[in-house]
C-alpha atoms as a PDB file:
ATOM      1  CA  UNK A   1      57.687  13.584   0.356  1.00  0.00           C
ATOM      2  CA  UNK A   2      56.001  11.945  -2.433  1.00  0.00           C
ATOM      3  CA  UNK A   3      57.500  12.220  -6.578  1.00  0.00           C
ATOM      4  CA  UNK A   4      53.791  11.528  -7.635  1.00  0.00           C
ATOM      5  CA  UNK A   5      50.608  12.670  -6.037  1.00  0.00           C
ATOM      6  CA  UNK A   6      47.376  10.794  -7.002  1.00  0.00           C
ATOM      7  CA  UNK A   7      44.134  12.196  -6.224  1.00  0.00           C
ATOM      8  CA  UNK A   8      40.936  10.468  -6.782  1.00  0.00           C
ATOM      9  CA  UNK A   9      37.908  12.403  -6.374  1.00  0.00           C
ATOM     10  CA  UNK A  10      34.533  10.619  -5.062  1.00  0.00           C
ATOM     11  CA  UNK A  11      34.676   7.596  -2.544  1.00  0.00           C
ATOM     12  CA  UNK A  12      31.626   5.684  -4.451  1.00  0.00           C
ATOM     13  CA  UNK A  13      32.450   2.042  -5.909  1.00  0.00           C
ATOM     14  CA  UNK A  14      34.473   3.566  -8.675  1.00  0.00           C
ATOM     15  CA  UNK A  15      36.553   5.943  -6.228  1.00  0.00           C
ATOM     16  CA  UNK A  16      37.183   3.541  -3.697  1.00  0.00           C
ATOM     17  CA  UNK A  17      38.114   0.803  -6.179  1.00  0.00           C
ATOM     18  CA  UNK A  18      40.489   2.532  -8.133  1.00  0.00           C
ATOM     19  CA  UNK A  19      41.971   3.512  -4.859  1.00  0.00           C
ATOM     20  CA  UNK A  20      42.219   0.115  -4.309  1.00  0.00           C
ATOM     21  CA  UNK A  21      43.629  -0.918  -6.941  1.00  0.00           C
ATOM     22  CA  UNK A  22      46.556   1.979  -6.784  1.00  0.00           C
ATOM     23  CA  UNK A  23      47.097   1.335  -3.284  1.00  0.00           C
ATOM     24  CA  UNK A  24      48.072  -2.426  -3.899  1.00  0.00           C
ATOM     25  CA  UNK A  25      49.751  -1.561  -7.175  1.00  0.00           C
ATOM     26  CA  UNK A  26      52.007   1.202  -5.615  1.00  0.00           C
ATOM     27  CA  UNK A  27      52.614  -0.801  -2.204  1.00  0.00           C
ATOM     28  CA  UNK A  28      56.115  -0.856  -2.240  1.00  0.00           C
ATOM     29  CA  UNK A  29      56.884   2.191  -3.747  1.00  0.00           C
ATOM     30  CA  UNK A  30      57.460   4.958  -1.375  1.00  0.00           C
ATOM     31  CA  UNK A  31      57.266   7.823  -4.069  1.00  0.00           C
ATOM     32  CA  UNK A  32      53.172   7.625  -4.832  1.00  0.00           C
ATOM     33  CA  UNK A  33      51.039   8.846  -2.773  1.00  0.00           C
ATOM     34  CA  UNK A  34      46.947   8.410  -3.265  1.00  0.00           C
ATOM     35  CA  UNK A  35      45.141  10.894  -1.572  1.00  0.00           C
ATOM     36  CA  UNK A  36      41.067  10.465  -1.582  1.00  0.00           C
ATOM     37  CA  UNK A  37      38.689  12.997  -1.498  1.00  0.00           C
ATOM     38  CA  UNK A  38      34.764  12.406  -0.504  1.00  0.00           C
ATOM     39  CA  UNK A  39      32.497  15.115   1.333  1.00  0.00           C
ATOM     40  CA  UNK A  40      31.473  11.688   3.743  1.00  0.00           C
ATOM     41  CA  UNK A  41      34.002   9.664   6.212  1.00  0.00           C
ATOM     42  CA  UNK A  42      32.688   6.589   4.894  1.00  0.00           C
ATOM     43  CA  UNK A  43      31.868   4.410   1.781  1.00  0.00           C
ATOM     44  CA  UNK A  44      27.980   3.984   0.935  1.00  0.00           C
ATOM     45  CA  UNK A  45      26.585   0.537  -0.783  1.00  0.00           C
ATOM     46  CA  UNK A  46      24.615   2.282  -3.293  1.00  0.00           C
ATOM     47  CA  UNK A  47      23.036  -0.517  -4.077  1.00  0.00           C
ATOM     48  CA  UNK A  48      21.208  -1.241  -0.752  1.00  0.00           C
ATOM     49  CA  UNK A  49      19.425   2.220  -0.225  1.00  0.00           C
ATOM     50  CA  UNK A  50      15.936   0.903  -1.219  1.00  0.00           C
ATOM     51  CA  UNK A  51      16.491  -1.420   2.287  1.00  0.00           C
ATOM     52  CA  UNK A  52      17.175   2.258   4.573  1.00  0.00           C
ATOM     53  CA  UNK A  53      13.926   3.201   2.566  1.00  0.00           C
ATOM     54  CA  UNK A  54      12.217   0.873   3.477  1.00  0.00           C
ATOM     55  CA  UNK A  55      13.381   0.348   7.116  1.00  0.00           C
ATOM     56  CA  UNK A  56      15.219  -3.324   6.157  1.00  0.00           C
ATOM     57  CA  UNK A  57      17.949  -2.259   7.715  1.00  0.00           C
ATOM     58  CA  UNK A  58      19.498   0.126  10.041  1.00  0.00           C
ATOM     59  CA  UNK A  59      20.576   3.486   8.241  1.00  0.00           C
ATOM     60  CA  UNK A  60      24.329   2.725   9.475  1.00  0.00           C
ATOM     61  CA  UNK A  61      24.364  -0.926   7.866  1.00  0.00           C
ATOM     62  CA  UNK A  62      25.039   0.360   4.734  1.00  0.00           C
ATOM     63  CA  UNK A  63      28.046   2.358   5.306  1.00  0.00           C
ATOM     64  CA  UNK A  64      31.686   1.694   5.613  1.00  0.00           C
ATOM     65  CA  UNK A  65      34.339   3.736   7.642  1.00  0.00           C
ATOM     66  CA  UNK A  66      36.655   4.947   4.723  1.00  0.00           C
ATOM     67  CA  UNK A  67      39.599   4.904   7.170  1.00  0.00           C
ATOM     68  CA  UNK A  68      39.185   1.547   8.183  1.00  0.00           C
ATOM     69  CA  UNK A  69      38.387   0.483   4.557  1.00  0.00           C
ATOM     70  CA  UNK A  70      42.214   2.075   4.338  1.00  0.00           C
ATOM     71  CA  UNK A  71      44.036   1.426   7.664  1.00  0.00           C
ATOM     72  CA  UNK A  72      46.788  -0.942   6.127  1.00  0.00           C
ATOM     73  CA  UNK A  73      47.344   1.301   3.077  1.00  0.00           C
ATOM     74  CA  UNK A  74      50.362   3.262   4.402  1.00  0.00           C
ATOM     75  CA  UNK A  75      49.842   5.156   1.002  1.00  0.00           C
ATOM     76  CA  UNK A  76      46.467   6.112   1.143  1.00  0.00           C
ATOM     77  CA  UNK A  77      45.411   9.967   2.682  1.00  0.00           C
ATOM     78  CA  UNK A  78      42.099  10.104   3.203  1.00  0.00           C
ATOM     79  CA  UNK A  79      40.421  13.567   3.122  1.00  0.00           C
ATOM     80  CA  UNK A  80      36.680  14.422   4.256  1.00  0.00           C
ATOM     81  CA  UNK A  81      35.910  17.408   2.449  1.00  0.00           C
ATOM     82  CA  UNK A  82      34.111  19.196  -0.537  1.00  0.00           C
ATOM     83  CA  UNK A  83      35.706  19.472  -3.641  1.00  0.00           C
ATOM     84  CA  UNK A  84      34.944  23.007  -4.925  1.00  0.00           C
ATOM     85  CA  UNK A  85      37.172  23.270  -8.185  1.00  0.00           C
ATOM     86  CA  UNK A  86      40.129  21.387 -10.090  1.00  0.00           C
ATOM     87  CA  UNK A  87      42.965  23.869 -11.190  1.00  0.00           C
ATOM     88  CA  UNK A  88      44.620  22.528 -14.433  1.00  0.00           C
ATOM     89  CA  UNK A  89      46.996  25.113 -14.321  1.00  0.00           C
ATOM     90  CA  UNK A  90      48.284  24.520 -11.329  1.00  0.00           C
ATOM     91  CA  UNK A  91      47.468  20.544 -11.546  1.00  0.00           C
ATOM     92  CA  UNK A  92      45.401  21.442  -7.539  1.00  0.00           C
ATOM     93  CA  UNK A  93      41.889  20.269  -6.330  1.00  0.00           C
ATOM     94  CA  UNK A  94      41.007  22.728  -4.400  1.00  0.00           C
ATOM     95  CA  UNK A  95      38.403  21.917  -1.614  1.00  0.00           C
ATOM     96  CA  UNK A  96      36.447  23.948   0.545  1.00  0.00           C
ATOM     97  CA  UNK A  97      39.010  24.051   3.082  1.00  0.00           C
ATOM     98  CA  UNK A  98      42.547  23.135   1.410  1.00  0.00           C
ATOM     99  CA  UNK A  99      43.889  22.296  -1.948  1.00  0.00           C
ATOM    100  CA  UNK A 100      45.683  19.075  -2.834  1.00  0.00           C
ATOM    101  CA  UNK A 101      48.744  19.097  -5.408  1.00  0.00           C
ATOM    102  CA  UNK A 102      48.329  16.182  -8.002  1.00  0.00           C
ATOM    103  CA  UNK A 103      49.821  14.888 -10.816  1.00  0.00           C
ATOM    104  CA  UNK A 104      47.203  12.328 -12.122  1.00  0.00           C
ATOM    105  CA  UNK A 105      43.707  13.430 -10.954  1.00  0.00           C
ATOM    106  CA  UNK A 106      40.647  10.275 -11.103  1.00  0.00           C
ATOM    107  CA  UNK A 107      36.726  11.341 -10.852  1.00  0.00           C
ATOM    108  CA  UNK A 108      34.407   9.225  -9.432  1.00  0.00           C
ATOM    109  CA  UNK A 109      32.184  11.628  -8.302  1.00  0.00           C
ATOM    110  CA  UNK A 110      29.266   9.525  -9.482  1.00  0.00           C
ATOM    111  CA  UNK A 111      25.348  10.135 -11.298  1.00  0.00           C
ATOM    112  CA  UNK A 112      22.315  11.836 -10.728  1.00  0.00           C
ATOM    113  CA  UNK A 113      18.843  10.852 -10.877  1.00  0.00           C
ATOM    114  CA  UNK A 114      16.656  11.507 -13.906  1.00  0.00           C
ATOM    115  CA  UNK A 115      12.844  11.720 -13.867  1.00  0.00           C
ATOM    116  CA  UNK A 116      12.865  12.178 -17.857  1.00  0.00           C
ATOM    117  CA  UNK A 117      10.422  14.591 -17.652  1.00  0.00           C
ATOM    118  CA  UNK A 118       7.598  13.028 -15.901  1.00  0.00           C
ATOM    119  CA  UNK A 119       5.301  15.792 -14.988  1.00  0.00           C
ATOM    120  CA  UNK A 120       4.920  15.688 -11.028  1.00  0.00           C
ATOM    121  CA  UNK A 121       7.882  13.819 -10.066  1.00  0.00           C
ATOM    122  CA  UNK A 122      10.651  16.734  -9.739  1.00  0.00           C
ATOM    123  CA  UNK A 123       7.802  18.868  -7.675  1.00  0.00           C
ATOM    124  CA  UNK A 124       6.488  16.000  -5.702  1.00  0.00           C
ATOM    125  CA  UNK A 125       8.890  13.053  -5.660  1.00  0.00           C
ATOM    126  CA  UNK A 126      11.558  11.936  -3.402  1.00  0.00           C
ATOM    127  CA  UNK A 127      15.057  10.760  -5.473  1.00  0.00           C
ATOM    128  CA  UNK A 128      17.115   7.339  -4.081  1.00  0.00           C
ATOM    129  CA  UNK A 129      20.605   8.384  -4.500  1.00  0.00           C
ATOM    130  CA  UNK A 130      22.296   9.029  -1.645  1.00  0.00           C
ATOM    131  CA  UNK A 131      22.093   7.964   2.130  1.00  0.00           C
ATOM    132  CA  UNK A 132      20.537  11.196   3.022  1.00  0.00           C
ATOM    133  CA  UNK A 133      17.663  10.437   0.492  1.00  0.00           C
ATOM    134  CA  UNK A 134      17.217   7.255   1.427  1.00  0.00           C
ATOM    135  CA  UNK A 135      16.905   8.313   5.484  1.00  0.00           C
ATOM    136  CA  UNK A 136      14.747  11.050   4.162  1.00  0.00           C
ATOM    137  CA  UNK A 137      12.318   8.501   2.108  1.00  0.00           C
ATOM    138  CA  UNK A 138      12.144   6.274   5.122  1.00  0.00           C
ATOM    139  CA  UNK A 139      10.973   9.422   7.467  1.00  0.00           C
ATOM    140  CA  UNK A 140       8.156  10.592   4.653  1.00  0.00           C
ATOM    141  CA  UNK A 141       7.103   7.462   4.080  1.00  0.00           C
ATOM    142  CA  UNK A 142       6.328   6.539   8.341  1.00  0.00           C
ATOM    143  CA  UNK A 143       5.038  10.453   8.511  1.00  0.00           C
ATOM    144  CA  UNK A 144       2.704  10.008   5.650  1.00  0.00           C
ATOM    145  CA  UNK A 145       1.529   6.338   6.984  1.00  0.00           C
ATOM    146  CA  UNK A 146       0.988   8.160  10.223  1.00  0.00           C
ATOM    147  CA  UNK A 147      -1.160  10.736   9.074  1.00  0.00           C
ATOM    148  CA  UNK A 148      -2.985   8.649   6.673  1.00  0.00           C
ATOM    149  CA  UNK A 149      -3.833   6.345   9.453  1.00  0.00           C
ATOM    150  CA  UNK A 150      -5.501   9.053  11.553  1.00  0.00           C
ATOM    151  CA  UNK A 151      -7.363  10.894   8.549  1.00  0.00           C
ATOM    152  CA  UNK A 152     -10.856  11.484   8.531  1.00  0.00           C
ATOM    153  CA  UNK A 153     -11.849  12.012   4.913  1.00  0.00           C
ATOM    154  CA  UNK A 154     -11.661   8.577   2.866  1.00  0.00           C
ATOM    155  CA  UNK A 155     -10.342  10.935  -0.293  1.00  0.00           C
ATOM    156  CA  UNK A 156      -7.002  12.042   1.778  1.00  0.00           C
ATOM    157  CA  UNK A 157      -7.020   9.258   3.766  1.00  0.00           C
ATOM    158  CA  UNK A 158      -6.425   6.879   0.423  1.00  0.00           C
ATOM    159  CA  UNK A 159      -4.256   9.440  -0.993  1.00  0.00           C
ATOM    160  CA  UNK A 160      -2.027   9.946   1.689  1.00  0.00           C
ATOM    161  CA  UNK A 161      -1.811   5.445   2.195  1.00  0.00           C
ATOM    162  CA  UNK A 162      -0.351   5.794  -1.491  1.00  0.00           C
ATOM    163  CA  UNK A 163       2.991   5.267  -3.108  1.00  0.00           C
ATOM    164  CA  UNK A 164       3.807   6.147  -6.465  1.00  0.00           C
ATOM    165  CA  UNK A 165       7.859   4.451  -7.858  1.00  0.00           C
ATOM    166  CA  UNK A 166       8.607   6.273 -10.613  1.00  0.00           C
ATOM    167  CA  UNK A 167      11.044   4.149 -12.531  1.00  0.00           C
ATOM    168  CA  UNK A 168      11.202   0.512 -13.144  1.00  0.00           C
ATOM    169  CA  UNK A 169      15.527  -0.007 -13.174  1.00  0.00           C
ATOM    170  CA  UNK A 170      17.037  -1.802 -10.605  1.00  0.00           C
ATOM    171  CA  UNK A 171      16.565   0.985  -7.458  1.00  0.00           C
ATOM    172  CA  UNK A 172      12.930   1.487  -8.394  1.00  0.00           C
ATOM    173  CA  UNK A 173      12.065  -2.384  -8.544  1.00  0.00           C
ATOM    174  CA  UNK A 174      13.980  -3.193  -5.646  1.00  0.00           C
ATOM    175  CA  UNK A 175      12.261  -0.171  -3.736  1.00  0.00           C
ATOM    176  CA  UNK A 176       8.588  -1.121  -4.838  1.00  0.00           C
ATOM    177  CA  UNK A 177       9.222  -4.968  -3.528  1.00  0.00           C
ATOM    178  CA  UNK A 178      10.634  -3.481  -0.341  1.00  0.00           C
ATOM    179  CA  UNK A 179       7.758  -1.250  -0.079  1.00  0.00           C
ATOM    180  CA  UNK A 180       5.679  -4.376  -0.179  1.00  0.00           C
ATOM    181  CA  UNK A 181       7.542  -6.531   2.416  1.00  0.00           C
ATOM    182  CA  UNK A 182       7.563  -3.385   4.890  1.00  0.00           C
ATOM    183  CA  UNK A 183       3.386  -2.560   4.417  1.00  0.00           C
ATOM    184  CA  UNK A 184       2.381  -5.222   6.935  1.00  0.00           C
ATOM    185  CA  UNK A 185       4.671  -3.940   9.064  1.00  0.00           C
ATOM    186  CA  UNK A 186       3.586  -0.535   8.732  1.00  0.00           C
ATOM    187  CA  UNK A 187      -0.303  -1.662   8.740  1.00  0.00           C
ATOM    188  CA  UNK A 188       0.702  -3.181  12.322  1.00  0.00           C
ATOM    189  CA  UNK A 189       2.383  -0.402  13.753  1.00  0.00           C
ATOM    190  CA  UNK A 190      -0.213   2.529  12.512  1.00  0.00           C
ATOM    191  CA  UNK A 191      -3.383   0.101  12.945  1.00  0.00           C
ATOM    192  CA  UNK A 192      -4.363  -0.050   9.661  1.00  0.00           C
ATOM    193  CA  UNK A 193      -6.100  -2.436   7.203  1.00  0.00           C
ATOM    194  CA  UNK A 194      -2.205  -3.743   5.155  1.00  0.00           C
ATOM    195  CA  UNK A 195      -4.910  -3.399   2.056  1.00  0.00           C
ATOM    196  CA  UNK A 196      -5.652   0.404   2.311  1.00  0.00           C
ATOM    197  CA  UNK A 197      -1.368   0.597   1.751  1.00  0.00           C
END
């Protein structure tokens, strides 16, 4: 049994690095062990979600078997599970259906997404964070194009044909020049004019 537990919390780029990093840096010692904790089975490039949202790419292209990320790390445990609570008392995570015993804990549970305010956007809008959001995104947006394409009424018909990116960092200008690449596309498929997108 392992001397020293390590439990890393959230298999995002900091989560998986660090686990990484451990794994290579505790190789040969048999008294660590690294357990990581994620509510998915596999690793997500965060960076590429604008190309699932815009149908680039297969939804699957983007993610990465966590196991098979860790196969040759004999010290690596991976767990797929929710982490509902850290007890400092007790130095346990406790998930939704174990705990884990640790004696250095690392989060890398990650960010959320911030409208700052903009009136609309947290009633309306669609947030780019996660795989699930991006799938999501992708669905509206081919649902919307759909229905736009067999609407009646030029007032809902342009309104439904248009996209609003709220936010000009790196996810909302890679997502607005995907948007563009994908409206011929879209114009094809749904017969329309690729100017009324």
């Amino acid at each position: 049994m392992a001397q020293k537990n390590i439990v890393v919390i959230g298999a995002g780029y900091a989560g998986v690095y660090a686990t990484k990093h451990l794994a290579k840096h505790y190789k040969r010692n048999k008294d660590v062990q690294i357990t990581l904790i994620d509510k998915h089975s596999y690793f997500t490039y965060m960076t590429e979600l604008h190309e699932i949202a815009a149908d680039r790419v297969e939804p699957t292209a983007i993610q990465h078997d966590l196991q098979r990320l860790f196969c040759r790390r004999k010290n690596v445990k991976i767990v797929t599970d929710t982490v509902k609570s850290i007890n400092r008392t007790d130095k346990k995570v406790v998930t939704e259906h174990g705990s884990y015993a640790y004696d250095d804990v690392i989060l890398g549970i990650g960010a959320t997404s911030n409208d700052f305010g903009t009136p609309g956007v947290a009633e309306h809008g669609f947030t780019l964070s996660s795989w699930e959001q991006a799938v999501a995104l992708k669905e509206h947006i081919q649902r919307t194009v759909y229905a736009g394409s067999i609407e009646h009424d030029p007032e809902k018909r342009k309104s439904l044909l248009s996209f609003v990116v709220v936010g000009s960092g790196f996810t909302g200008t890679e997502t607005i020049g995907e948007l563009q690449d994908w409206r011929e596309t879209l114009a094809d498929e749904y017969k329309l004019d690729p100017n009324e997108l």
